[in-house]
C-alpha atoms as a PDB file:
ATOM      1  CA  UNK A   1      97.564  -6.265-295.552  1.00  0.00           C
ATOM      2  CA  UNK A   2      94.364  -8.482-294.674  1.00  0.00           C
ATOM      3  CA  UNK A   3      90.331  -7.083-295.090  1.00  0.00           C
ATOM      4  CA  UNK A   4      88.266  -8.889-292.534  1.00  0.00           C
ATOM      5  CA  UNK A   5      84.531  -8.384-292.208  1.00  0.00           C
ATOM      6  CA  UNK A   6      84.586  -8.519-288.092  1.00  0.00           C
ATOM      7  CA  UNK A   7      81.405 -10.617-286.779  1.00  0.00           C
ATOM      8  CA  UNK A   8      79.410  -9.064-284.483  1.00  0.00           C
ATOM      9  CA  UNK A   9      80.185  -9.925-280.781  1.00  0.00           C
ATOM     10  CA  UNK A  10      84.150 -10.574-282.262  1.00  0.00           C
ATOM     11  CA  UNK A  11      86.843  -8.410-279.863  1.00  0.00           C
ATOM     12  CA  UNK A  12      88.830  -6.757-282.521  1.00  0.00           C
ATOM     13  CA  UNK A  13      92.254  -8.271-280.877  1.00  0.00           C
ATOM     14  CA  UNK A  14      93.865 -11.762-280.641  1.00  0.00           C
ATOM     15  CA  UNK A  15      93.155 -12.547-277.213  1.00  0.00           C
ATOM     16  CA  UNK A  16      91.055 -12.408-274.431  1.00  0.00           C
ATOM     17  CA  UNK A  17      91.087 -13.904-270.723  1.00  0.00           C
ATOM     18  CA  UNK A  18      87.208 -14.791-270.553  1.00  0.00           C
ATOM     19  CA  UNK A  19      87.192 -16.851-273.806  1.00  0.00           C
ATOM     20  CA  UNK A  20      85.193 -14.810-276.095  1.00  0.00           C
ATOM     21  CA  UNK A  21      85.816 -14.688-279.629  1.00  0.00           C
ATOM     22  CA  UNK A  22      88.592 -12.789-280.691  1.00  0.00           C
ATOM     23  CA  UNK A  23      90.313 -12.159-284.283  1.00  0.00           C
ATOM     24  CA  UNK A  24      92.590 -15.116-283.274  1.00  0.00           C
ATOM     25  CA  UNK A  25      89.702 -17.538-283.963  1.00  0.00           C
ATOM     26  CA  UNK A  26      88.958 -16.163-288.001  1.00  0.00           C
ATOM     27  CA  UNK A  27      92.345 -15.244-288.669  1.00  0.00           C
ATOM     28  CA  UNK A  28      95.362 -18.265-288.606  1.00  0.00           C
ATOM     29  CA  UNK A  29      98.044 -15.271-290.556  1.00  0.00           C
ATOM     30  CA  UNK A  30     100.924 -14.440-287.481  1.00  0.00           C
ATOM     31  CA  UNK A  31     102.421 -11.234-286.664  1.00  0.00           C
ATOM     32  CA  UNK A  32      99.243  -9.139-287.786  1.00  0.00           C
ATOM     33  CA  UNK A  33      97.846  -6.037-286.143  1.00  0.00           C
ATOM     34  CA  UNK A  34      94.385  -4.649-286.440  1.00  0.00           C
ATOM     35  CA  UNK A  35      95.071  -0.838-287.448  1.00  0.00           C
ATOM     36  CA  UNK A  36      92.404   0.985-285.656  1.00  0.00           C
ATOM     37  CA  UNK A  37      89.601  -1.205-283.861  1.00  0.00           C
ATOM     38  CA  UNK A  38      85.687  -1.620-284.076  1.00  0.00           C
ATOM     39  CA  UNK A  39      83.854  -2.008-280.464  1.00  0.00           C
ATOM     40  CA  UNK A  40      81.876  -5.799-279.873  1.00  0.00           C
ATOM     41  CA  UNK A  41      78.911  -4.916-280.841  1.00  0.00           C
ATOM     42  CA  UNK A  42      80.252  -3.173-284.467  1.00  0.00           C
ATOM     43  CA  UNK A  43      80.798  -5.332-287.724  1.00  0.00           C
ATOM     44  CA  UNK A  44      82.496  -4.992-290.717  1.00  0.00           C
ATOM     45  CA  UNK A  45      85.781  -3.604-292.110  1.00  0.00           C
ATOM     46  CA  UNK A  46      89.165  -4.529-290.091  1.00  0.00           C
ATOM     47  CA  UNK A  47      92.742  -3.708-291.792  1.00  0.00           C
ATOM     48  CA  UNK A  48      95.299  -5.574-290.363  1.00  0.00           C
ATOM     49  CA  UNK A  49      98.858  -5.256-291.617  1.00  0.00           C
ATOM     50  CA  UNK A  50     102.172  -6.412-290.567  1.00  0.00           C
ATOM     51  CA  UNK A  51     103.834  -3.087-290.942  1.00  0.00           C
ATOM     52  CA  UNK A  52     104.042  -1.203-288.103  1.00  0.00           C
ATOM     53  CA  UNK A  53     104.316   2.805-290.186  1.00  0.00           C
ATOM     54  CA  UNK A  54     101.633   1.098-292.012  1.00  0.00           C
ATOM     55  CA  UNK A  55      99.299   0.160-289.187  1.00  0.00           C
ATOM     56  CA  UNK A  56     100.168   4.097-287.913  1.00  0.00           C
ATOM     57  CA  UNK A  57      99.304   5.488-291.048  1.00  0.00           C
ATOM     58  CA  UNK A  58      95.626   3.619-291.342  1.00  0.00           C
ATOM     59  CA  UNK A  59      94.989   4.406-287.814  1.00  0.00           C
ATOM     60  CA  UNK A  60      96.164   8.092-286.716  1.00  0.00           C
ATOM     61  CA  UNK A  61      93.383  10.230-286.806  1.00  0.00           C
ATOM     62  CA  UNK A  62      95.710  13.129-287.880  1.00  0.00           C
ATOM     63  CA  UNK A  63      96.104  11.849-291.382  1.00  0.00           C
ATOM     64  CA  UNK A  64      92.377  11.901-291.530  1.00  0.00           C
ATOM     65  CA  UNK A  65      92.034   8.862-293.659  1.00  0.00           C
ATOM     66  CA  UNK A  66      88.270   8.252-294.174  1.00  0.00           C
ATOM     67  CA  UNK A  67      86.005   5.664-292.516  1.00  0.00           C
ATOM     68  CA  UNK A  68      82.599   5.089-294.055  1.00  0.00           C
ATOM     69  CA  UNK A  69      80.089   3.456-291.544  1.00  0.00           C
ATOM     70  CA  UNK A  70      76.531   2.407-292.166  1.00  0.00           C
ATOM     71  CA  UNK A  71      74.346   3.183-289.015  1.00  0.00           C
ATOM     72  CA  UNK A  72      70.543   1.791-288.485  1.00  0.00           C
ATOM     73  CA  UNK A  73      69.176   3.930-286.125  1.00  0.00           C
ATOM     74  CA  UNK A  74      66.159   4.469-284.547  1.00  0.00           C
ATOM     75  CA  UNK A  75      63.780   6.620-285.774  1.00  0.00           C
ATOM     76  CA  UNK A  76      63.672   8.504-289.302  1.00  0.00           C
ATOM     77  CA  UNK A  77      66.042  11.454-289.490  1.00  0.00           C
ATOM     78  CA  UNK A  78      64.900  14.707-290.483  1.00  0.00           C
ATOM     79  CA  UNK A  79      67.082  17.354-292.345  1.00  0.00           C
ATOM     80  CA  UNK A  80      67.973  19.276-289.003  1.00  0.00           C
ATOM     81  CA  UNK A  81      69.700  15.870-287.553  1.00  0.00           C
ATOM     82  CA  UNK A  82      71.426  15.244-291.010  1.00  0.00           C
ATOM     83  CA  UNK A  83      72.959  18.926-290.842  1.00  0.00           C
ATOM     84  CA  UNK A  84      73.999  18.867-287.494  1.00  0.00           C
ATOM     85  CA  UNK A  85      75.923  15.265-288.345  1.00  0.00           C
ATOM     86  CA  UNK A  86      77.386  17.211-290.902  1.00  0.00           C
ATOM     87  CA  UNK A  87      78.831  20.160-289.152  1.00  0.00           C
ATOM     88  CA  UNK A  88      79.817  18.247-286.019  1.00  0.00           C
ATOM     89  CA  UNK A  89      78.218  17.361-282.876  1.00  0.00           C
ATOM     90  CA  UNK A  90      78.868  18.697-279.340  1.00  0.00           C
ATOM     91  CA  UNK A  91      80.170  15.586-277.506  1.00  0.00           C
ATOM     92  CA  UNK A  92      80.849  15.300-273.516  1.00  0.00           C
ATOM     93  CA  UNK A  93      84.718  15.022-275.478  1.00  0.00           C
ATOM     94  CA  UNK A  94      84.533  18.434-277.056  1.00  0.00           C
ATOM     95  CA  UNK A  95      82.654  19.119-280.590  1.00  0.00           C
ATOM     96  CA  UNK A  96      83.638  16.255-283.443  1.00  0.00           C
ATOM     97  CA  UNK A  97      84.903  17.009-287.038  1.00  0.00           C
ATOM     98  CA  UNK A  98      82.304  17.351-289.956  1.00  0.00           C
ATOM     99  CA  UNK A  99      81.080  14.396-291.096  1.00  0.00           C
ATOM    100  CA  UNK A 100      79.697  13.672-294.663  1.00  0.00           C
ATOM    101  CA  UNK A 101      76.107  11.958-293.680  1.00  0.00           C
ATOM    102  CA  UNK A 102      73.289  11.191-295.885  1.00  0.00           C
ATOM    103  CA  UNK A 103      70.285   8.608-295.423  1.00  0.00           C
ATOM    104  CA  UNK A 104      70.467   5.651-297.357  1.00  0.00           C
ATOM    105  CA  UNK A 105      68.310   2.629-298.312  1.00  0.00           C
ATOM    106  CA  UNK A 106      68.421  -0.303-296.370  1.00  0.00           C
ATOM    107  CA  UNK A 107      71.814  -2.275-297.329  1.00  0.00           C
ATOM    108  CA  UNK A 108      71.601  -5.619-298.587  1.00  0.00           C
ATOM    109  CA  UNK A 109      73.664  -6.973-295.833  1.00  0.00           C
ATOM    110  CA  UNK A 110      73.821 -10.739-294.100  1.00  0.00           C
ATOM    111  CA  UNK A 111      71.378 -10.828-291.146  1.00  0.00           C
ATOM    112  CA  UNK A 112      72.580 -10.538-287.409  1.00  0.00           C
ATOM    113  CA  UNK A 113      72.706 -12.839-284.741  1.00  0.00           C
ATOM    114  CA  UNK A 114      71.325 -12.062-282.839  1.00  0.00           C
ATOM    115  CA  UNK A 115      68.659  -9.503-284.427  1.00  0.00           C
ATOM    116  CA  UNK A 116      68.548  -6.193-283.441  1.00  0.00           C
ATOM    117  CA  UNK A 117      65.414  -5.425-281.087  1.00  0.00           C
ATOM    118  CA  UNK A 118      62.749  -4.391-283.251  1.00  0.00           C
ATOM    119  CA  UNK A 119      59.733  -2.164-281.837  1.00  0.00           C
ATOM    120  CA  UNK A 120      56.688  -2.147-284.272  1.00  0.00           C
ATOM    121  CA  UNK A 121      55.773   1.225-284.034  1.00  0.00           C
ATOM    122  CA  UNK A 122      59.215   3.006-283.469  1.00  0.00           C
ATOM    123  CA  UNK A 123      60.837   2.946-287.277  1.00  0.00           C
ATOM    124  CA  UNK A 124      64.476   2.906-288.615  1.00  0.00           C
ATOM    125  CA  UNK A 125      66.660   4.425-291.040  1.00  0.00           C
ATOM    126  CA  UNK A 126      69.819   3.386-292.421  1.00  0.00           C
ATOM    127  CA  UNK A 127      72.593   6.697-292.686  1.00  0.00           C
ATOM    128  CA  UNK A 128      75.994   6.330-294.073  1.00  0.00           C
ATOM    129  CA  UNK A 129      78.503   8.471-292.186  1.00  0.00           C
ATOM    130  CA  UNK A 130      82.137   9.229-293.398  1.00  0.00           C
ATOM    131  CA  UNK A 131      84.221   9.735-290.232  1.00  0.00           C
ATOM    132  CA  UNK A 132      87.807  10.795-290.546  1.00  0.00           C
ATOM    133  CA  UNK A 133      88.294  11.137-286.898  1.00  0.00           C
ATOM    134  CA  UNK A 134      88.340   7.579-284.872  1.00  0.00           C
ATOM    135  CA  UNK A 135      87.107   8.569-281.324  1.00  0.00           C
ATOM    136  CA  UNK A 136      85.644   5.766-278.707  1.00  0.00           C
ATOM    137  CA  UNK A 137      81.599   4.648-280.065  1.00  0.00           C
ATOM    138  CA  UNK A 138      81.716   7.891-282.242  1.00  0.00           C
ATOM    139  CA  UNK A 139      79.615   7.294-284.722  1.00  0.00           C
ATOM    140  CA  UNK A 140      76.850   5.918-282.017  1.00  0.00           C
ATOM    141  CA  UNK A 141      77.918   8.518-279.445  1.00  0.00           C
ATOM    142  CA  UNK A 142      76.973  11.155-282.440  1.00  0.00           C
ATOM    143  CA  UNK A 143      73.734   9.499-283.699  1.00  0.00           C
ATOM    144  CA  UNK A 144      72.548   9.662-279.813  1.00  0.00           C
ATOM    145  CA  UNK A 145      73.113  13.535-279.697  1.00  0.00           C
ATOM    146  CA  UNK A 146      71.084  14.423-282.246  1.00  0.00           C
ATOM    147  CA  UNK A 147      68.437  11.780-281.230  1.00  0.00           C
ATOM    148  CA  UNK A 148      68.644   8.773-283.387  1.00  0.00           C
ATOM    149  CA  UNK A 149      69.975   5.742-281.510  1.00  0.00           C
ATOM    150  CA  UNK A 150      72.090   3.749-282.825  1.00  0.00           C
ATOM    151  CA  UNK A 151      70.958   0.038-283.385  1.00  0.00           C
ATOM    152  CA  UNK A 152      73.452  -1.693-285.852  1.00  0.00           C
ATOM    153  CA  UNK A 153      76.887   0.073-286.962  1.00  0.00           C
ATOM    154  CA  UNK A 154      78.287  -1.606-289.504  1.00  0.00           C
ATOM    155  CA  UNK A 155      81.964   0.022-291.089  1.00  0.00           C
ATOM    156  CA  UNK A 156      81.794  -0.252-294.538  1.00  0.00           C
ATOM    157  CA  UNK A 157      84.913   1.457-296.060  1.00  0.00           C
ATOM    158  CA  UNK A 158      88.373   2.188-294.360  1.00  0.00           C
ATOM    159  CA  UNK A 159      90.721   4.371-296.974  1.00  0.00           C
ATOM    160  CA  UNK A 160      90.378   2.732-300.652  1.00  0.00           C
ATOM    161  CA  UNK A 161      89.234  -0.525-299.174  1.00  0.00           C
ATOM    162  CA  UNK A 162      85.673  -1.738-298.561  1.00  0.00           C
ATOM    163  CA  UNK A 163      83.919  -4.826-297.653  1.00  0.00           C
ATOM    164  CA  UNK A 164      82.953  -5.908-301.035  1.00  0.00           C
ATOM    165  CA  UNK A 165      82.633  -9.640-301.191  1.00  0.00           C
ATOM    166  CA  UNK A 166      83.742 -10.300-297.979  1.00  0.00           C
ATOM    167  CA  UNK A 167      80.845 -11.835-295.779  1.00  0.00           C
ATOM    168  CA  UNK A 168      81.382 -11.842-292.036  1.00  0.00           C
ATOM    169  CA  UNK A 169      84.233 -13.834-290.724  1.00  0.00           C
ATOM    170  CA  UNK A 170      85.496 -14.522-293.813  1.00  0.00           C
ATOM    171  CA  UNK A 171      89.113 -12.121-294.700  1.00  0.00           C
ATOM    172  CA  UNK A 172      90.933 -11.698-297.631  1.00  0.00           C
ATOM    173  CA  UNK A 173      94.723 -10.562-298.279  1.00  0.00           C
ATOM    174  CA  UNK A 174      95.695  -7.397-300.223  1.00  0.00           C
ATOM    175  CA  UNK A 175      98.460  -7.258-302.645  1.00  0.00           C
ATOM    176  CA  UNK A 176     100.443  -4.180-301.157  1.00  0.00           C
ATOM    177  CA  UNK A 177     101.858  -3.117-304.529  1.00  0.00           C
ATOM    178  CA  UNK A 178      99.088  -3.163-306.834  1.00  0.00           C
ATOM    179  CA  UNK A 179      96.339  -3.168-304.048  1.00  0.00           C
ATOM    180  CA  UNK A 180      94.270  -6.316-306.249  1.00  0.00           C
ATOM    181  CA  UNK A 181      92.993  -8.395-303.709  1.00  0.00           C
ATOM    182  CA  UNK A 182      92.979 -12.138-303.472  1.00  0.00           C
ATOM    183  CA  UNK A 183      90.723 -14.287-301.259  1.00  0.00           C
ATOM    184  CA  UNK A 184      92.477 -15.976-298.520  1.00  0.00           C
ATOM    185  CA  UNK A 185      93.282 -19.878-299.489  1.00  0.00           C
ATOM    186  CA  UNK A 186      93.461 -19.332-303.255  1.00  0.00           C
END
């Protein structure tokens, strides 16, 4: 089992026909899967495991394993947004699960290259949503509905792991049995 903090711009697969970065380029470990995937423009949290009931397990949204995701968005949300977030939203899909969503304070986090677009008089907020559904652009698809675009996602927990001490690109192997985690090299 491998925790990689996905760069933004990084496809979350080993290969791709028009050269952009892939997972290939950060991660030299064969025979490893991504279970579940984060669009381009997301960072953070990847599991990848070389266990395919493993990999099925992490990823099927019916065993509803949570996803925490930290979403700057545009605009400051007010209680009304925060409730519907947490009762579901009404997507062109159908209507999403609940979702645990608070604001937070700005995360210490590595900057992004390149920036997000910053508009002096529109602010931001910073909410923490805990998905345990994994539809297409979700969490931005949801922020959008109840009117707070979202302009960095960044996935911050998937099940019991997080990315703690991983900066982006770098990945780090899990010890299955005992789930301690080593860094990759050591």
């Amino acid at each position: 089992l491998l925790l990689f903090n996905k760069p933004y711009r990084v496809l979350c697969r080993f290969t791709d026909r028009e050269g952009r970065p892939t997972l290939a380029d950060y991660i030299p470990v064969p025979d490893v899967y991504p279970a579940g995937r984060l669009d381009a423009d997301s960072e953070g949290l990847v599991v990848l495991t070389d266990d395919g009931l493993r990999q099925h397990a992490i990823s099927d949204p019916q065993n509803k394993m949570p996803k925490i995701y930290w979403a700057q968005v545009e605009g400051v949300p007010d209680l009304r947004a925060i409730s519907r977030l947490r009762g579901g939203v009404r997507l062109n899909d159908g209507p999403t699960a609940p979702a645990r969503a608070r604001l937070i304070d700005p995360p210490h986090l590595w900057p992004r290259t390149p920036p997000i677009r910053y508009r002096k008089e529109i602010p931001t907020a910073w909410l923490e949503l805990t998905l345990t559904e994994g539809r297409n652009r979700q969490v931005r698809r949801m922020t959008a509905a109840v009117g707070h675009p979202t302009l960095r996602l960044i996935r911050w927990a998937v099940g019991p792991w997080t990315l703690a001490g991983l900066q982006p690109g770098e990945w780090r192997a899990v010890d299955q049995d005992n789930e301690s985690a080593k860094r990759a090299g050591e």
